[in-house]
C-alpha atoms as a PDB file:
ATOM      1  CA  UNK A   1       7.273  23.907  -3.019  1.00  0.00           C
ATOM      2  CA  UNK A   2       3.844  24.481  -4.678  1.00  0.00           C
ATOM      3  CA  UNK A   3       0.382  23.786  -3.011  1.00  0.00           C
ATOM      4  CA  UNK A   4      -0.630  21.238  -5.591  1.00  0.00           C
ATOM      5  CA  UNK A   5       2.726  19.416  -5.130  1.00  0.00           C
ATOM      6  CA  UNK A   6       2.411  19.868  -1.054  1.00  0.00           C
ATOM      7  CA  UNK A   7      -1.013  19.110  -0.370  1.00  0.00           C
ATOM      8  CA  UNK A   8      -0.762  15.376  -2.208  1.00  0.00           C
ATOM      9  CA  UNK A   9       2.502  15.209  -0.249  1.00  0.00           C
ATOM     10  CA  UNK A  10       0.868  15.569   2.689  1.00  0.00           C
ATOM     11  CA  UNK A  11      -1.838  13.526   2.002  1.00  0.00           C
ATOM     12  CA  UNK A  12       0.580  10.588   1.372  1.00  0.00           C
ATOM     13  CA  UNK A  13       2.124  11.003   4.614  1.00  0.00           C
ATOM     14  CA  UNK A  14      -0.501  10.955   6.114  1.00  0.00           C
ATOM     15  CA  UNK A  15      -1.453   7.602   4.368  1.00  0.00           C
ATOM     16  CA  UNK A  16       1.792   6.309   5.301  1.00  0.00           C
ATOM     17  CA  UNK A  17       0.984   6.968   9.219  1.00  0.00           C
ATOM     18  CA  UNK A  18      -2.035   5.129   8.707  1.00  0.00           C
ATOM     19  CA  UNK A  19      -0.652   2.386   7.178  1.00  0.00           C
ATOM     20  CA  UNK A  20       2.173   1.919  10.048  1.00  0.00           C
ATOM     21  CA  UNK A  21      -1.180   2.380  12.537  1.00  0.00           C
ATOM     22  CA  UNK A  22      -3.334  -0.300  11.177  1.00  0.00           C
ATOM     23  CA  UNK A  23      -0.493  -2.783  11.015  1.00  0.00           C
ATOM     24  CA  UNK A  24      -0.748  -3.205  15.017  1.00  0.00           C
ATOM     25  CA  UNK A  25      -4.003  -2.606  14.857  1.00  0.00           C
ATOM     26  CA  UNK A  26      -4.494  -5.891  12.711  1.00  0.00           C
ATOM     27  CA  UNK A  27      -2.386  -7.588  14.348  1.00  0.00           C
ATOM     28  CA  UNK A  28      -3.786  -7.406  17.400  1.00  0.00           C
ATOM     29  CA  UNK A  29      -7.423  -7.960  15.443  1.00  0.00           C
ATOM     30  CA  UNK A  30      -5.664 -11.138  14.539  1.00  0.00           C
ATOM     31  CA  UNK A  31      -4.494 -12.247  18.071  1.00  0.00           C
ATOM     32  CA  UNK A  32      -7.904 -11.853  19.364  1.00  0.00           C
ATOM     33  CA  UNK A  33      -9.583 -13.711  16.727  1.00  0.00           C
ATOM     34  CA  UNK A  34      -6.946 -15.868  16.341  1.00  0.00           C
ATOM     35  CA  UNK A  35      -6.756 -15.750  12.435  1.00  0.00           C
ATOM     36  CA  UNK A  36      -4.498 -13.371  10.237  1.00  0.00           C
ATOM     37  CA  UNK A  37      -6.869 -13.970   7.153  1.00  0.00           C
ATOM     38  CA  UNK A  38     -10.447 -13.138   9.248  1.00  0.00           C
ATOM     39  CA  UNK A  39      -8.666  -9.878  10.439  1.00  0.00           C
ATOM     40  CA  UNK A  40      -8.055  -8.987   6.872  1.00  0.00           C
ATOM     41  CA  UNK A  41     -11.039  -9.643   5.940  1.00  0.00           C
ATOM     42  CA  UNK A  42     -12.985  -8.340   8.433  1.00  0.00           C
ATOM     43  CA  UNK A  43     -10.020  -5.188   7.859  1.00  0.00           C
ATOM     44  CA  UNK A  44     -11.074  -5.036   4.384  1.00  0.00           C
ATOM     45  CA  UNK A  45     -15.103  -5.363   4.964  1.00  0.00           C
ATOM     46  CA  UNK A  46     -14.836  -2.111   6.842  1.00  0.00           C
ATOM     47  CA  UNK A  47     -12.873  -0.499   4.356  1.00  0.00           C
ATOM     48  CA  UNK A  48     -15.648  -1.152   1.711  1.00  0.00           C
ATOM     49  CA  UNK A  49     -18.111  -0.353   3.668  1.00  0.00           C
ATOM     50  CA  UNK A  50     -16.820   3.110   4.361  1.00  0.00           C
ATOM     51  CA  UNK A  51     -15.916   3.154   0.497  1.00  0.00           C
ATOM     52  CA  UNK A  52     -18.990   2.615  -0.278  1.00  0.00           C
ATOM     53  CA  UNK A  53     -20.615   4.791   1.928  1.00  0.00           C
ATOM     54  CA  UNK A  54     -18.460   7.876   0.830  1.00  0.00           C
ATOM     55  CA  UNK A  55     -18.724   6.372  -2.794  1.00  0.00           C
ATOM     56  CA  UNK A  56     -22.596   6.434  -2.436  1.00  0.00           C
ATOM     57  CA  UNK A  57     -22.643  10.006  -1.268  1.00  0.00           C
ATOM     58  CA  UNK A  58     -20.562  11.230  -3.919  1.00  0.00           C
ATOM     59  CA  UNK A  59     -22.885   9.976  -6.348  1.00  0.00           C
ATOM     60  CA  UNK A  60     -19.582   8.074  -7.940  1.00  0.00           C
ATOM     61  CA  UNK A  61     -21.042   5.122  -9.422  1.00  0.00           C
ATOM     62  CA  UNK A  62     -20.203   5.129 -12.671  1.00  0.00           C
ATOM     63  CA  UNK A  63     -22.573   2.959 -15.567  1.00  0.00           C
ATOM     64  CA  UNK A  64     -22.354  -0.751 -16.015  1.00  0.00           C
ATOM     65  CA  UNK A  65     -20.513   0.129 -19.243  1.00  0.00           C
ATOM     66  CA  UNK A  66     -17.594   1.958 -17.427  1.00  0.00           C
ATOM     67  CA  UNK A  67     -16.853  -0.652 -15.603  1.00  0.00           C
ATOM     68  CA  UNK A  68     -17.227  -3.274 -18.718  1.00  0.00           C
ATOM     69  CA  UNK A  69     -14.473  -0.846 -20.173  1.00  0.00           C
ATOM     70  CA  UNK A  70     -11.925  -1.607 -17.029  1.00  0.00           C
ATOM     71  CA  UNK A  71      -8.692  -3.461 -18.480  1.00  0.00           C
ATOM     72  CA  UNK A  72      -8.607  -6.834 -17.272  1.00  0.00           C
ATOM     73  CA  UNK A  73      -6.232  -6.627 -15.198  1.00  0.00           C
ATOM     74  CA  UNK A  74      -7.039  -3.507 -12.922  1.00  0.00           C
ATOM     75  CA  UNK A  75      -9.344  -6.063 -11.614  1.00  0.00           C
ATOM     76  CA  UNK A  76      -6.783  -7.435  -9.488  1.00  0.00           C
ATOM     77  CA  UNK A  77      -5.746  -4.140  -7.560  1.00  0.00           C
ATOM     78  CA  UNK A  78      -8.057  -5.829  -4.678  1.00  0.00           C
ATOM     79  CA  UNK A  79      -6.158  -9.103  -5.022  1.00  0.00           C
ATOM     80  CA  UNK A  80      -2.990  -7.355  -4.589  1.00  0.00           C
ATOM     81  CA  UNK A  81      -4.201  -5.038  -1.269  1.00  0.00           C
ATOM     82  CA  UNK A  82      -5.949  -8.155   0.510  1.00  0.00           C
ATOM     83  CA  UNK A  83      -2.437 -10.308   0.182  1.00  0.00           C
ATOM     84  CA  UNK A  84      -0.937  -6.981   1.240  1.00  0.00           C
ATOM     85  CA  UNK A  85      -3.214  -6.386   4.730  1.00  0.00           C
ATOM     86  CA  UNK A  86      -2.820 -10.040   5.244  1.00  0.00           C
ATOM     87  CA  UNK A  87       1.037 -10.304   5.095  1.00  0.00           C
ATOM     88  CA  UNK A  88       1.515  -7.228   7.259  1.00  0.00           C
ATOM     89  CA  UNK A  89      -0.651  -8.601   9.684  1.00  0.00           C
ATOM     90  CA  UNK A  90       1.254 -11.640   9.917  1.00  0.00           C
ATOM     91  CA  UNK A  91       4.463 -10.084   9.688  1.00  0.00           C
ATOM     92  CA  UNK A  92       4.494  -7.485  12.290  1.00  0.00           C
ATOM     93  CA  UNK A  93       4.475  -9.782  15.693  1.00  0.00           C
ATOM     94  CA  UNK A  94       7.380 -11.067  14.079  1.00  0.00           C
ATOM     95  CA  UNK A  95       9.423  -8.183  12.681  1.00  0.00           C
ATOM     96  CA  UNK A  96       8.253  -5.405  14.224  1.00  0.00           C
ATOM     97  CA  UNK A  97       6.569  -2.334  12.671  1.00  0.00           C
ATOM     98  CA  UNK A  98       9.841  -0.440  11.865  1.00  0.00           C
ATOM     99  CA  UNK A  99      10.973  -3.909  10.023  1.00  0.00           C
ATOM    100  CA  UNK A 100       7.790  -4.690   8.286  1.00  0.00           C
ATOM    101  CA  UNK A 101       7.212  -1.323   6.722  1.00  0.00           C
ATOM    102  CA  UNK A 102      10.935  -1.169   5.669  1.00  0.00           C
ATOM    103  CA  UNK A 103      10.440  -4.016   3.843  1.00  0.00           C
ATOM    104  CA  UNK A 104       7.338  -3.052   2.495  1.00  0.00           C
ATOM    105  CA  UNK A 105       8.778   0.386   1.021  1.00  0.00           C
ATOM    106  CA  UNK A 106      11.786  -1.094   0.519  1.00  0.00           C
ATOM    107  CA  UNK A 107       9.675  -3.677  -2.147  1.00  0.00           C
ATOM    108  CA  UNK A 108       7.206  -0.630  -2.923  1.00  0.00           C
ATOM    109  CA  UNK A 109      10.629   1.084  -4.238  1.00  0.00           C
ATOM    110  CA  UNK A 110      12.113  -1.663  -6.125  1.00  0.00           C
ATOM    111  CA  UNK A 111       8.945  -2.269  -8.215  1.00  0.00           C
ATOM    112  CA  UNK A 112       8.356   1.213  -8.798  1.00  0.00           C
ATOM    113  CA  UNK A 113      11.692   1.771 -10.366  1.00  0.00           C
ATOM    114  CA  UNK A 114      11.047  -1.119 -12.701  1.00  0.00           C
ATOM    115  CA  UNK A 115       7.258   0.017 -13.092  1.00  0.00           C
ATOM    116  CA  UNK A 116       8.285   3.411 -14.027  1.00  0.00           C
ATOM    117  CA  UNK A 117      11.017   2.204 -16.174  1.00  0.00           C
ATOM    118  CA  UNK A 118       8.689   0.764 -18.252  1.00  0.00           C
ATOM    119  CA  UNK A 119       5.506   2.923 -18.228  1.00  0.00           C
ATOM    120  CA  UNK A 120       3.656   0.134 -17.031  1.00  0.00           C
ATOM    121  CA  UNK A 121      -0.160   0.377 -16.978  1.00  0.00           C
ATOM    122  CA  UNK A 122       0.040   3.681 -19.294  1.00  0.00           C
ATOM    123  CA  UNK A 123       2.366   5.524 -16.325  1.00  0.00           C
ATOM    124  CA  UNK A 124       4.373   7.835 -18.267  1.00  0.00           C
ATOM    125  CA  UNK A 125       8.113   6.369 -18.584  1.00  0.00           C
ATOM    126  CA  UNK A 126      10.803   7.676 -15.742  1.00  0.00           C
ATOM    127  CA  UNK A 127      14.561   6.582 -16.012  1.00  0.00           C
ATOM    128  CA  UNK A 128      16.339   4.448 -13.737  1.00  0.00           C
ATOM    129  CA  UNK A 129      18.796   6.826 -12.309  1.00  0.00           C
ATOM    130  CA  UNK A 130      21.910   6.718  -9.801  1.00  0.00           C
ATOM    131  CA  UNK A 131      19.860   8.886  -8.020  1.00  0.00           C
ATOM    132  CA  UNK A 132      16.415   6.740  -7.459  1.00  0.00           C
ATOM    133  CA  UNK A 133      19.070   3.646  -7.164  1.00  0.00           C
ATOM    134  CA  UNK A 134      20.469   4.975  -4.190  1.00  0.00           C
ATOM    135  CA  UNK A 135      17.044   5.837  -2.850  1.00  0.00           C
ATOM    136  CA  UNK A 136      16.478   2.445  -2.651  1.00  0.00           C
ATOM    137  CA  UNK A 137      19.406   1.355  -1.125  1.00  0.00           C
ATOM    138  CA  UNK A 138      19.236   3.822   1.664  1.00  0.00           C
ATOM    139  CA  UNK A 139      15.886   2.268   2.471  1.00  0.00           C
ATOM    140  CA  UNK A 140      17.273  -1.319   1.968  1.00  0.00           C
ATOM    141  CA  UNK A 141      20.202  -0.062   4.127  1.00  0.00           C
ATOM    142  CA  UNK A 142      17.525   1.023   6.416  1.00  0.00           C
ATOM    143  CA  UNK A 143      15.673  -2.179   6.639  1.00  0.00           C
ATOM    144  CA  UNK A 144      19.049  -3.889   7.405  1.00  0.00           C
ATOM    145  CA  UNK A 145      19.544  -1.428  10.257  1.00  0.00           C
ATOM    146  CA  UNK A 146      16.777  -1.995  11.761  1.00  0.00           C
ATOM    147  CA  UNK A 147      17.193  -5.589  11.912  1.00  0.00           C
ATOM    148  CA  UNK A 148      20.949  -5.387  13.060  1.00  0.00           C
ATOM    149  CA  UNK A 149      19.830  -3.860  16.462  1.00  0.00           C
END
């Protein structure tokens, strides 16, 4: 395996152990103040904050007319992560965090096949194969373990 195939590898596992961290981490955000949506909120306020801060040192701001030039809908990326945050937080005192995150790769999974399949949002097309098919249904199988238990 190369270093430019390794090192984003990496990176994304990494990303992945974050994401399992902050879901009890948000949760418990939530149980003290006593609202799923504030902790995502306040979740997400840090989050630009720091974004900003790193964006600001880069010197990454881009002009007014690259961000005129933004498809419509990439607008809703933030939509998509602040229902995200939110649901996790409210899922995992109920589920668990093994549960919640199989269900959320599980669902990650299944719309990337079909995403993929159809070179949505200028992604280069990828076939639906038996292969990625039974991907998915070792992590659905997963989820279902982890529930059966």
């Amino acid at each position: 395996m190369t270093v430019s195939i390794l090192l984003p590898l990496l990176g994304i596992l990494l990303g992945g152990v974050f994401l399992s961290t902050q879901a009890p981490i948000n949760a418990a955000l939530a149980r003290s103040l006593g609202d799923p949506v504030l902790a995502a909120c306040i979740s997400f306020g840090i989050g630009f904050i720091v974004l900003a801060a790193i964006s600001v040192v880069r010197s990454a701001w881009p002009p007014g007319g690259a961000i005129a030039a933004a498809p419509w809908w990439s607008w809703f990326g933030g939509f998509l992560g602040a229902f995200y945050v939110a649901i996790v937080i409210w899922g995992v005192p109920q589920l668990g965090v093994v549960s919640t995150v199989a269900a959320l790769v599980f669902g990650q999974v299944a719309a990337a096949l079909i995403l993929d399949a159809i070179g949505a949002f200028g992604l280069p097309v990828q076939a639906i194969t038996w292969q990625r098919l039974l991907a998915a249904g070792m992590i659905l199988g997963g989820l279902v373990l982890s529930r059966a238990g």
